[in-house]
C-alpha atoms as a PDB file:
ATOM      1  CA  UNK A   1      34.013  10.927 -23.021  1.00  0.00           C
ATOM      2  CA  UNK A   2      32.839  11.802 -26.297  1.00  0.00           C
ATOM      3  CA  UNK A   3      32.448   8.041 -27.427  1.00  0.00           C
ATOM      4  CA  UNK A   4      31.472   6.634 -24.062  1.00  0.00           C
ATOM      5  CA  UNK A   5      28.385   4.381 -24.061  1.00  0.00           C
ATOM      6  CA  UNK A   6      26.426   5.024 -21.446  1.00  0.00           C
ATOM      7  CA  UNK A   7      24.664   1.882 -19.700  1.00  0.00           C
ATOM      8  CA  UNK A   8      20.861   2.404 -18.989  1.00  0.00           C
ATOM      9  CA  UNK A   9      21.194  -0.346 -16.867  1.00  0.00           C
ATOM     10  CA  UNK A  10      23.830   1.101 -14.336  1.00  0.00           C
ATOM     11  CA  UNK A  11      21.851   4.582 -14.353  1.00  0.00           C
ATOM     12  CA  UNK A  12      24.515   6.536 -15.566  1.00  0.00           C
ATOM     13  CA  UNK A  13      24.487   9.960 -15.237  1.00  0.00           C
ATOM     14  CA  UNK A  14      27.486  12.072 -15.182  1.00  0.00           C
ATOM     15  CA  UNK A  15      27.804  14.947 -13.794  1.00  0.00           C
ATOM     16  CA  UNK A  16      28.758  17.879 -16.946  1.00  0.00           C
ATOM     17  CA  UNK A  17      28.629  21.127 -14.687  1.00  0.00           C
ATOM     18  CA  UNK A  18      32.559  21.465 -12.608  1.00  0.00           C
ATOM     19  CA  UNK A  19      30.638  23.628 -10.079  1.00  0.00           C
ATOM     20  CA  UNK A  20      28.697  21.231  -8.549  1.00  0.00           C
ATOM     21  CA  UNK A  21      31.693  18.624  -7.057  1.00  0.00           C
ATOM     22  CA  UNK A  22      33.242  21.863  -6.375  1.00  0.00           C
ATOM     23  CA  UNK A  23      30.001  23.006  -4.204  1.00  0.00           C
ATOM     24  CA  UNK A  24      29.626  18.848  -2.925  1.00  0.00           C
ATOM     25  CA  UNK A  25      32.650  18.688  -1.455  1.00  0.00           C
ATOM     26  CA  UNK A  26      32.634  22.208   0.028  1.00  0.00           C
ATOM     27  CA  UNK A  27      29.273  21.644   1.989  1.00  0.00           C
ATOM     28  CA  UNK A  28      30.814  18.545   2.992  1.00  0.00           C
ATOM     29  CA  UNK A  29      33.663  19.910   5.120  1.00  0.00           C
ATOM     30  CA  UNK A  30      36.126  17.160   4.988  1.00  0.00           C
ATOM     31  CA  UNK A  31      38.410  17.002   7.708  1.00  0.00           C
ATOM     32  CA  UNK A  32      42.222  16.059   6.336  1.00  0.00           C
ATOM     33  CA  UNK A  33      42.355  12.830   8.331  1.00  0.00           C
ATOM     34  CA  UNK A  34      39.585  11.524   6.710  1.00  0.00           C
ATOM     35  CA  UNK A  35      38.877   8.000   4.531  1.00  0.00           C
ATOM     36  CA  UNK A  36      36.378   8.818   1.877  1.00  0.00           C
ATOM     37  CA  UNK A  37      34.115   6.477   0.307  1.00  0.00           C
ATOM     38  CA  UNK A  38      32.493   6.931  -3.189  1.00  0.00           C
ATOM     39  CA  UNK A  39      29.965   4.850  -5.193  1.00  0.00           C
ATOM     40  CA  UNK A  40      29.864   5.145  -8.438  1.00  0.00           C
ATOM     41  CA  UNK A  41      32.602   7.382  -9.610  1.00  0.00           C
ATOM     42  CA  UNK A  42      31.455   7.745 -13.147  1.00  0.00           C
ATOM     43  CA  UNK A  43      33.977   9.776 -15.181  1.00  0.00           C
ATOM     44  CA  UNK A  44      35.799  10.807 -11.797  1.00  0.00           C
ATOM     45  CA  UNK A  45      35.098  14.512 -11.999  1.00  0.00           C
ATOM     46  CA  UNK A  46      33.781  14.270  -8.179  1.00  0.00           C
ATOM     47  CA  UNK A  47      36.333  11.639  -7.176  1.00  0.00           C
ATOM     48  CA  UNK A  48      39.243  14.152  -8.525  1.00  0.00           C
ATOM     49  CA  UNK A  49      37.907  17.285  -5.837  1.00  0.00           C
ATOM     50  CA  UNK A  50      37.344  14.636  -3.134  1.00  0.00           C
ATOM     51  CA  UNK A  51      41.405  13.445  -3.664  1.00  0.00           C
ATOM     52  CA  UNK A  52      42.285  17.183  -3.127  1.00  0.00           C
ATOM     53  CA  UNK A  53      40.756  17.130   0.541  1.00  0.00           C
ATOM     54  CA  UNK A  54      40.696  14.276   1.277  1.00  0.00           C
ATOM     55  CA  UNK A  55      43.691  11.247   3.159  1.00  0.00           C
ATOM     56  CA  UNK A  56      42.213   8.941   0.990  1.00  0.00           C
ATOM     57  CA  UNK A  57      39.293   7.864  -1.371  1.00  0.00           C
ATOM     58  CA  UNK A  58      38.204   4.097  -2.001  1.00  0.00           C
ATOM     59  CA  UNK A  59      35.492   4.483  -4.912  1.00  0.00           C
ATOM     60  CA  UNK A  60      33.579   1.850  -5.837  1.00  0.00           C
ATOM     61  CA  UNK A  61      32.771   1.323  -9.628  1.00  0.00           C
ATOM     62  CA  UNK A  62      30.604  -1.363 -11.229  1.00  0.00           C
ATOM     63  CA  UNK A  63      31.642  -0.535 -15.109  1.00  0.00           C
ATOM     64  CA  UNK A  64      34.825  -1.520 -15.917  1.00  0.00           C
ATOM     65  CA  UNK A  65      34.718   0.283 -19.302  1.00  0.00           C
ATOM     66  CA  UNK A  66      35.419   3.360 -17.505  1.00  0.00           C
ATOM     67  CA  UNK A  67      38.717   1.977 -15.613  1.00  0.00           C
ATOM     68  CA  UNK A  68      40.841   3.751 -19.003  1.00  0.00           C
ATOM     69  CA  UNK A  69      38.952   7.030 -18.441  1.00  0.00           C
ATOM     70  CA  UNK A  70      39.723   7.137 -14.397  1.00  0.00           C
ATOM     71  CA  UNK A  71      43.115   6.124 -14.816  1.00  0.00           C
ATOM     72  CA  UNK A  72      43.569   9.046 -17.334  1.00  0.00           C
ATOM     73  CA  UNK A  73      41.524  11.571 -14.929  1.00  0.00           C
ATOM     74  CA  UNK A  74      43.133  10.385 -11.881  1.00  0.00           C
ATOM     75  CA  UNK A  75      46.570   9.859 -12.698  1.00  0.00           C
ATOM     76  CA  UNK A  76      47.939  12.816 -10.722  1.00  0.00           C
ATOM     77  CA  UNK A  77      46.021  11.541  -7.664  1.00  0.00           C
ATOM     78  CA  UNK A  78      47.961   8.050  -5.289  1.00  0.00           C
ATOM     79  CA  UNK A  79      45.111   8.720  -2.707  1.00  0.00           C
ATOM     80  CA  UNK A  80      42.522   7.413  -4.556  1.00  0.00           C
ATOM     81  CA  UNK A  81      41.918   3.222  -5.272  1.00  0.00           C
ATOM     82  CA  UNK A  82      39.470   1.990  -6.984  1.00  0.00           C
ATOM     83  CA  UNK A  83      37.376  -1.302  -6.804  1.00  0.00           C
ATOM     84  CA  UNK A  84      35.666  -2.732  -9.909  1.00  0.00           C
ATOM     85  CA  UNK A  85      32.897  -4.279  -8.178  1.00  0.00           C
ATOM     86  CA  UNK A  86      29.397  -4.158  -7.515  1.00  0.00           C
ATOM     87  CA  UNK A  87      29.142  -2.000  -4.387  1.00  0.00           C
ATOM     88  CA  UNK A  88      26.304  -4.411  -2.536  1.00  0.00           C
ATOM     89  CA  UNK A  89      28.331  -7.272  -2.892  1.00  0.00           C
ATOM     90  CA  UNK A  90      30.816  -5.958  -0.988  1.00  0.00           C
ATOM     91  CA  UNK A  91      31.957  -6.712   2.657  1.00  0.00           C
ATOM     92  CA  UNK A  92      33.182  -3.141   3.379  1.00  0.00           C
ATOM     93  CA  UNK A  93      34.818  -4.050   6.983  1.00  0.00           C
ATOM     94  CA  UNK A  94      37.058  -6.337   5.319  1.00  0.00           C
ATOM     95  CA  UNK A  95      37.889  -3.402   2.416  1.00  0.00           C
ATOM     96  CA  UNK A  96      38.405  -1.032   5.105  1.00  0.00           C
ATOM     97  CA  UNK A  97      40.675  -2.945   7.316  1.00  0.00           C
ATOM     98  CA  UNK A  98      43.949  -2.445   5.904  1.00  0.00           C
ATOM     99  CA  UNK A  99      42.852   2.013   5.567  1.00  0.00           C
ATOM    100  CA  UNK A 100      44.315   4.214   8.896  1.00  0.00           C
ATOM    101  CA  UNK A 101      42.174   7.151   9.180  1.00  0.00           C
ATOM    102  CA  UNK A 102      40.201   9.306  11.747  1.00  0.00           C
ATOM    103  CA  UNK A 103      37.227  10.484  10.117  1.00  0.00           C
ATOM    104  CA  UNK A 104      34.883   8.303   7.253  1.00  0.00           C
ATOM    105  CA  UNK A 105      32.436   9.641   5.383  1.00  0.00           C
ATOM    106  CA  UNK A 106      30.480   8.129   2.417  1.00  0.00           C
ATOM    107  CA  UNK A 107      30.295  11.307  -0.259  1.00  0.00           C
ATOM    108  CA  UNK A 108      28.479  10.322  -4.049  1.00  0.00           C
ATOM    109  CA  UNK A 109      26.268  11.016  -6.577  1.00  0.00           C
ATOM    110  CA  UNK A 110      24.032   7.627  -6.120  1.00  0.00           C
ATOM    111  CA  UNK A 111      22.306   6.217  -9.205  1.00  0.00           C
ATOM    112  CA  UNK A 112      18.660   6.445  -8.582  1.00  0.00           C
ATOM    113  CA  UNK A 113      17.383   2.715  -9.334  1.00  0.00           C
ATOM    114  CA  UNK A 114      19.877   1.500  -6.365  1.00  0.00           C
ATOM    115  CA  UNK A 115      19.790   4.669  -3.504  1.00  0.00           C
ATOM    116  CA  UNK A 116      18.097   3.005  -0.598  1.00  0.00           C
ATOM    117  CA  UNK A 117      19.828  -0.618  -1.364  1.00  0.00           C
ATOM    118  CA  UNK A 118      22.876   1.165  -0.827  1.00  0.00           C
ATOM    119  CA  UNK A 119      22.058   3.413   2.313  1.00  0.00           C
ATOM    120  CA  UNK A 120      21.124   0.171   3.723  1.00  0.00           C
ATOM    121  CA  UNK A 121      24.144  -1.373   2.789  1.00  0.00           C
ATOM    122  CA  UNK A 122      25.977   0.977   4.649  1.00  0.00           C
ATOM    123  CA  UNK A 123      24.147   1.230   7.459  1.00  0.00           C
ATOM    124  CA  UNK A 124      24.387  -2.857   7.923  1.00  0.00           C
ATOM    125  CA  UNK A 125      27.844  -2.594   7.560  1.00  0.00           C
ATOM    126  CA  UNK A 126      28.197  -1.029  11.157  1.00  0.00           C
ATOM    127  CA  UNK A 127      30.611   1.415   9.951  1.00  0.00           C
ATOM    128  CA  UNK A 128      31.312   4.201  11.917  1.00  0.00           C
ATOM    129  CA  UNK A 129      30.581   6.702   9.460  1.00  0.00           C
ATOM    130  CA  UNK A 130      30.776  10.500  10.465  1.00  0.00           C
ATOM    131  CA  UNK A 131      28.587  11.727   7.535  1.00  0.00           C
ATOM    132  CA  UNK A 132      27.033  10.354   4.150  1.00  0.00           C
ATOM    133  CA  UNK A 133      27.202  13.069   1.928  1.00  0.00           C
ATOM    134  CA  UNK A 134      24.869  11.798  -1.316  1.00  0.00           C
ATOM    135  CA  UNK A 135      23.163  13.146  -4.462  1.00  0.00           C
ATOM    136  CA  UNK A 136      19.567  11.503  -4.893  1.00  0.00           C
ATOM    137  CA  UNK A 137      16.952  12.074  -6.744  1.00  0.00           C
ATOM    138  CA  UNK A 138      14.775  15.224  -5.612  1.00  0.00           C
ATOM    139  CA  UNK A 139      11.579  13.037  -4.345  1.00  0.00           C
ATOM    140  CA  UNK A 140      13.586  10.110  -2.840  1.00  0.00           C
ATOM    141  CA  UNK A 141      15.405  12.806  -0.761  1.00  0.00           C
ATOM    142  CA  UNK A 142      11.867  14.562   0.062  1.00  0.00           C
ATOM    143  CA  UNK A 143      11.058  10.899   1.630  1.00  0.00           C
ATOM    144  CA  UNK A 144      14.337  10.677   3.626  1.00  0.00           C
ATOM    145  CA  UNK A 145      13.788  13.814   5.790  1.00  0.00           C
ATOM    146  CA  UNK A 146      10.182  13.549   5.799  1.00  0.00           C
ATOM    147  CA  UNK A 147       8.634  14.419   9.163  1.00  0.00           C
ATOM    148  CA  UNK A 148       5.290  11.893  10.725  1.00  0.00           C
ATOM    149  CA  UNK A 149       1.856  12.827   9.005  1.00  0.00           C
ATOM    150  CA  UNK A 150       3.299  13.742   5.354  1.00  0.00           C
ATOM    151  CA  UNK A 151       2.501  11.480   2.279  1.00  0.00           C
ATOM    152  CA  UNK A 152       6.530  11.360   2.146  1.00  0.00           C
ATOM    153  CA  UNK A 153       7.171   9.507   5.362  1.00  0.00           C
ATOM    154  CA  UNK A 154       8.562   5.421   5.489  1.00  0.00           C
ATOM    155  CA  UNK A 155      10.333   3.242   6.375  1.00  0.00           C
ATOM    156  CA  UNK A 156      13.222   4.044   5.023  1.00  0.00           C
ATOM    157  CA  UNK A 157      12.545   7.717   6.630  1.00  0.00           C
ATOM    158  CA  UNK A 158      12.422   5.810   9.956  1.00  0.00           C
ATOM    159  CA  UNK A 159      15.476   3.469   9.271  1.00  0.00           C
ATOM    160  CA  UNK A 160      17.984   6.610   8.360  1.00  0.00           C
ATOM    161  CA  UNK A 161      16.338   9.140  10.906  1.00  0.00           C
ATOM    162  CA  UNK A 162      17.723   6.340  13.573  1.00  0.00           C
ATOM    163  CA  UNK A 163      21.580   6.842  12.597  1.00  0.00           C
ATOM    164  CA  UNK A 164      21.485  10.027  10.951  1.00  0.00           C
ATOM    165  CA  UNK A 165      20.104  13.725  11.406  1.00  0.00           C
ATOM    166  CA  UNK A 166      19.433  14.058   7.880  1.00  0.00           C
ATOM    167  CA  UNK A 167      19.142  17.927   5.755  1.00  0.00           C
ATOM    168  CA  UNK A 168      19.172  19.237   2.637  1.00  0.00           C
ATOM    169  CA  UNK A 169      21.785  21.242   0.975  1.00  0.00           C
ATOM    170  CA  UNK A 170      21.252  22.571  -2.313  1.00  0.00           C
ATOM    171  CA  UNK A 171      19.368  20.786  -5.463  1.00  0.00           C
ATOM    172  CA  UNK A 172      20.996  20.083  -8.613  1.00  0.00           C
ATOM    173  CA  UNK A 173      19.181  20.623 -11.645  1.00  0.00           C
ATOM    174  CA  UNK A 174      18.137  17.699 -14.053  1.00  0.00           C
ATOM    175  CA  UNK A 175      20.282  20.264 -16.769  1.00  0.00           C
ATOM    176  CA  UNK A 176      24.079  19.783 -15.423  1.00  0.00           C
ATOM    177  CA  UNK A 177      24.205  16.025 -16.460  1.00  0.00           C
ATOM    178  CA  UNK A 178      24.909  14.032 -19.473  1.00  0.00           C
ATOM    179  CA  UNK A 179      22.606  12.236 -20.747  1.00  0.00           C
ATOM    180  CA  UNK A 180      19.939  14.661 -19.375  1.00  0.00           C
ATOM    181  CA  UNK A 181      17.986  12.593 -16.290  1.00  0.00           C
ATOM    182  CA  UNK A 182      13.721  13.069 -16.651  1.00  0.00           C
ATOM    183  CA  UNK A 183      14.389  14.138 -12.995  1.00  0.00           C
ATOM    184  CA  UNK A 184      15.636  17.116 -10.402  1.00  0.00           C
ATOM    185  CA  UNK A 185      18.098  15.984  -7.358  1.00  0.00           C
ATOM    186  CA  UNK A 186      19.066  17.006  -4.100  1.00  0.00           C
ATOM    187  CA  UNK A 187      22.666  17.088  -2.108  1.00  0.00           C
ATOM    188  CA  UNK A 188      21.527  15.495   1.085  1.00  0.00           C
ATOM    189  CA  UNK A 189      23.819  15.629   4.853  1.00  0.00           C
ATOM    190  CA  UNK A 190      23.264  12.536   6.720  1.00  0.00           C
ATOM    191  CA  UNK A 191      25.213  12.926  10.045  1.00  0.00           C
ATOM    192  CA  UNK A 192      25.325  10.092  12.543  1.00  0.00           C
ATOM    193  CA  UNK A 193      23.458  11.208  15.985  1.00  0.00           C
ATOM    194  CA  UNK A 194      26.081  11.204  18.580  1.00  0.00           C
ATOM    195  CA  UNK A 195      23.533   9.464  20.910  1.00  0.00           C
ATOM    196  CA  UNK A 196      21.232   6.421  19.571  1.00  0.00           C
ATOM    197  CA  UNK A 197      18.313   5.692  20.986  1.00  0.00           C
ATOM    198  CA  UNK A 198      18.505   2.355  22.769  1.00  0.00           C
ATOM    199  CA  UNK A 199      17.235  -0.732  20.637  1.00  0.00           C
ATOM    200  CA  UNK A 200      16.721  -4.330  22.202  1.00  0.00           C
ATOM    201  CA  UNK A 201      16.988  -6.021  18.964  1.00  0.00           C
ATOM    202  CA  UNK A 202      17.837  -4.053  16.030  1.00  0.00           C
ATOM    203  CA  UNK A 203      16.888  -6.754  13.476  1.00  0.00           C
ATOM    204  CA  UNK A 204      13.128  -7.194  15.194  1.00  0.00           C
ATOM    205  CA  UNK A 205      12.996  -3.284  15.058  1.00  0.00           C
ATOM    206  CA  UNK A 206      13.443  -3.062  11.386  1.00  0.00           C
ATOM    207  CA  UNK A 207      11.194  -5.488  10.987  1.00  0.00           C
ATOM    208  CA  UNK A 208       8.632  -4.159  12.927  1.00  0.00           C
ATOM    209  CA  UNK A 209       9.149  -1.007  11.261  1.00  0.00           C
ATOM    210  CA  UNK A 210       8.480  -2.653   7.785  1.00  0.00           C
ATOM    211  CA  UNK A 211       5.603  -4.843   8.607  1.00  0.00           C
ATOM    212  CA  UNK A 212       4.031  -1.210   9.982  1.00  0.00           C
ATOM    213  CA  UNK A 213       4.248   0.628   6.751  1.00  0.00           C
ATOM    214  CA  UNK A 214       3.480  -2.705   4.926  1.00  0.00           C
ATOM    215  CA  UNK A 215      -0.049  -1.641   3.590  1.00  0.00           C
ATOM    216  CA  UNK A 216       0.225   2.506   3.732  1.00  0.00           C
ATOM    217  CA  UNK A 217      -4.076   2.196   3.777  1.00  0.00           C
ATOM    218  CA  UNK A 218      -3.896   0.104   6.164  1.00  0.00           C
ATOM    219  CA  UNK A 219      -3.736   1.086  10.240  1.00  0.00           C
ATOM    220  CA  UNK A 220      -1.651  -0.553  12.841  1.00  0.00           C
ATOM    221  CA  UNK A 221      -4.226  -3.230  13.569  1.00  0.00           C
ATOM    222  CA  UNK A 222      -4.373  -4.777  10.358  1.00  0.00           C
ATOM    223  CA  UNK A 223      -0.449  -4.240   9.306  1.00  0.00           C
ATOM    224  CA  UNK A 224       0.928  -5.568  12.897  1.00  0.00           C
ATOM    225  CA  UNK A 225      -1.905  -8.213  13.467  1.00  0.00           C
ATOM    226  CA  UNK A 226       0.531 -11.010  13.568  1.00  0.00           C
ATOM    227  CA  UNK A 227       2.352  -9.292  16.602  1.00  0.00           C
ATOM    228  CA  UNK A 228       1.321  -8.800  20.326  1.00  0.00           C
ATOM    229  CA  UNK A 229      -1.320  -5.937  19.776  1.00  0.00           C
ATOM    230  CA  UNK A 230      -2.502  -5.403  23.401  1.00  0.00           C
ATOM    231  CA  UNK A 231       1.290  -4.738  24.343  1.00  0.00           C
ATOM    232  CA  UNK A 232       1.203  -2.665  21.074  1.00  0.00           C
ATOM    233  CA  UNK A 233      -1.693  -0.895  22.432  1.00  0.00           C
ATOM    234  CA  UNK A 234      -0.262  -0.029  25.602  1.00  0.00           C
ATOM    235  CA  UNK A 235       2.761   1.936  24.377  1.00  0.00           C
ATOM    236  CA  UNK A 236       0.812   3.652  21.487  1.00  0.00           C
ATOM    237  CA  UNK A 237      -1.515   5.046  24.218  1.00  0.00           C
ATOM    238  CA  UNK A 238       1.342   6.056  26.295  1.00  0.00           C
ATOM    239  CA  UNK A 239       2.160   8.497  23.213  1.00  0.00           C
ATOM    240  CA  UNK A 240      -1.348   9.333  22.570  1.00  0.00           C
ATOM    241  CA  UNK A 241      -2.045   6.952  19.533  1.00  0.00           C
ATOM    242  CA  UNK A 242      -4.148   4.229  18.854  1.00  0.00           C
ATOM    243  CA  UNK A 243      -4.234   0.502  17.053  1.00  0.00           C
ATOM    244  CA  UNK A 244      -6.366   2.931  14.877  1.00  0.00           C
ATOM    245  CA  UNK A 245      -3.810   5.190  14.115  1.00  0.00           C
ATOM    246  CA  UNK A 246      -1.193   4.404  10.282  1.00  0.00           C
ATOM    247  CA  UNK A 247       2.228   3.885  10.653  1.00  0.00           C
ATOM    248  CA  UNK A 248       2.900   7.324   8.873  1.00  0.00           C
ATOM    249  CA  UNK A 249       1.525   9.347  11.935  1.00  0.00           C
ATOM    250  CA  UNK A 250       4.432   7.488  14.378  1.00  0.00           C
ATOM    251  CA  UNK A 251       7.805   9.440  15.208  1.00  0.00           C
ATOM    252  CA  UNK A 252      10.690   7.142  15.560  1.00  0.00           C
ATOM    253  CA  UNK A 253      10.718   7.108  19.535  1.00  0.00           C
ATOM    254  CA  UNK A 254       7.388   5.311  19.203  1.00  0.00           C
ATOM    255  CA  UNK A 255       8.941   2.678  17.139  1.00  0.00           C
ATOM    256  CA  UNK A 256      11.652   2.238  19.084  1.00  0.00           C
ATOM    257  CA  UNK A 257       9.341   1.563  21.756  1.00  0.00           C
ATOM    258  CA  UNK A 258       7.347  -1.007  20.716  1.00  0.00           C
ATOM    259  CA  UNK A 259       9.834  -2.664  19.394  1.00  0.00           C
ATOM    260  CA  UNK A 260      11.899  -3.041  22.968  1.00  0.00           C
ATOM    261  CA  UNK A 261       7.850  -3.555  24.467  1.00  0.00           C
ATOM    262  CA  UNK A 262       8.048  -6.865  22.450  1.00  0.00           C
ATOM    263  CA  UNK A 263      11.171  -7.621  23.065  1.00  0.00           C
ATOM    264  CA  UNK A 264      10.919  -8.293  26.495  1.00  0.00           C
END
């Protein structure tokens, strides 16, 4: 790795300290039966502790200058394949087809420019994924299990707090990667809720959801003007709120309502 180049424009960041795959992939509690998906395997030194536990591991890998350095990490290991692709681009029910497994689960250290891109990706996929296991950076995972009235609470809070109960595990310091990141990050647990709440239309929902935090200054009223407001109205007041009230202060059953409320 000594004379590896790292790309700026993938966000590479590898991971230097042996301790922390080793503590990943213990807090992740892998059953044996289990298909494992990884993004971004970097120099493999997560992928290789994944292959121990795991049936089998599909990583995903946009760099093809690293395909010499996997191959010579994970030559011991016939459970792992590995596309050379960009992950987004991917239709990952047609990768999956051909894998027989019990359990999936997503486990990865996530480059930061691309996190919520590819937590969406997954979660339009309609994969039935047990538990995303995922290293992001330390504020991006404050926003993801951010609770209603905190600065930290979206969109994309209300979007993964849908599928997933979401918790922290441990943080990683800025200090066990090469080249050094300006930032901390956090081991996050997204598990998917056993029980969903009901959604009419799921793509009018995540729009709604959107439009809602469109303008964070700006209250329901103004961000959802285009949209029925007096049927609006009538479920915020059911849950004590008003057209006065910003998106921010809403938990996700509110959401959910409206957006059936207008679906009608």
């Amino acid at each position: 790795m000594e004379n590896f180049q790292f790309k700026k424009k993938y966000g590479q960041n590898f991971l230097k300290d042996d301790s922390i795959p080793n503590k990943i992939v213990s807090a992740s509690n892998i059953p044996e039966d289990t298909l494992v998906i990884e993004i971004g395997p970097g120099a493999g030194s997560l992928t290789k502790k994944l292959a121990s536990v795991a049936k089998q591991v599909l990583a995903y890998e946009v760099d093809l200058s690293l395909e010499e350095i996997l191959d010579d990490v994970l030559y011991q290991h016939s459970n792992v394949d590995i596309i050379y692709d960009d992950f987004l681009k991917r239709n990952l029910e047609e990768d999956l087809k051909n894998y027989e497994y019990q359990h999936l689960y997503v486990v990865a250290n996530l480059p930061y420019y691309i996190t919520t891109p590819i937590l969406m990706h997954l979660i339009e996929s309609r994969l039935l994924i047990d538990q995303v296991v995922v290293m992001v950076q330390k504020e991006v995972g404050d926003r993801f299990c951010a609770k209603p009235k905190t600065r930290d609470y979206g969109s994309i809070t209300v979007f993964l707090n849908y599928y997933f109960n979401i918790r922290k595990l441990f943080d990683v310091s800025r200090n066990c990667f090469v080249p050094k990141p300006n930032v901390d990050s956090v081991i996050l647990s997204l598990k998917r809720k056993e029980n969903f709440l009901e959604v009419i239309d799921f793509s009018f929902f995540s729009q709604l959801v959107r439009d809602s935090f469109q303008y964070k200054r700006k209250n329901l009223r103004n961000n959802l003007k285009n949209y029925d407001l007096p049927k609006i109205e009538s479920v915020l007041q059911k849950f004590n709120y008003q057209l006065t009230s910003r998106a921010e202060e809403l938990p996700l059953e509110v959401f959910v309502e409206m957006s059936n409320k207008l679906s009608e």
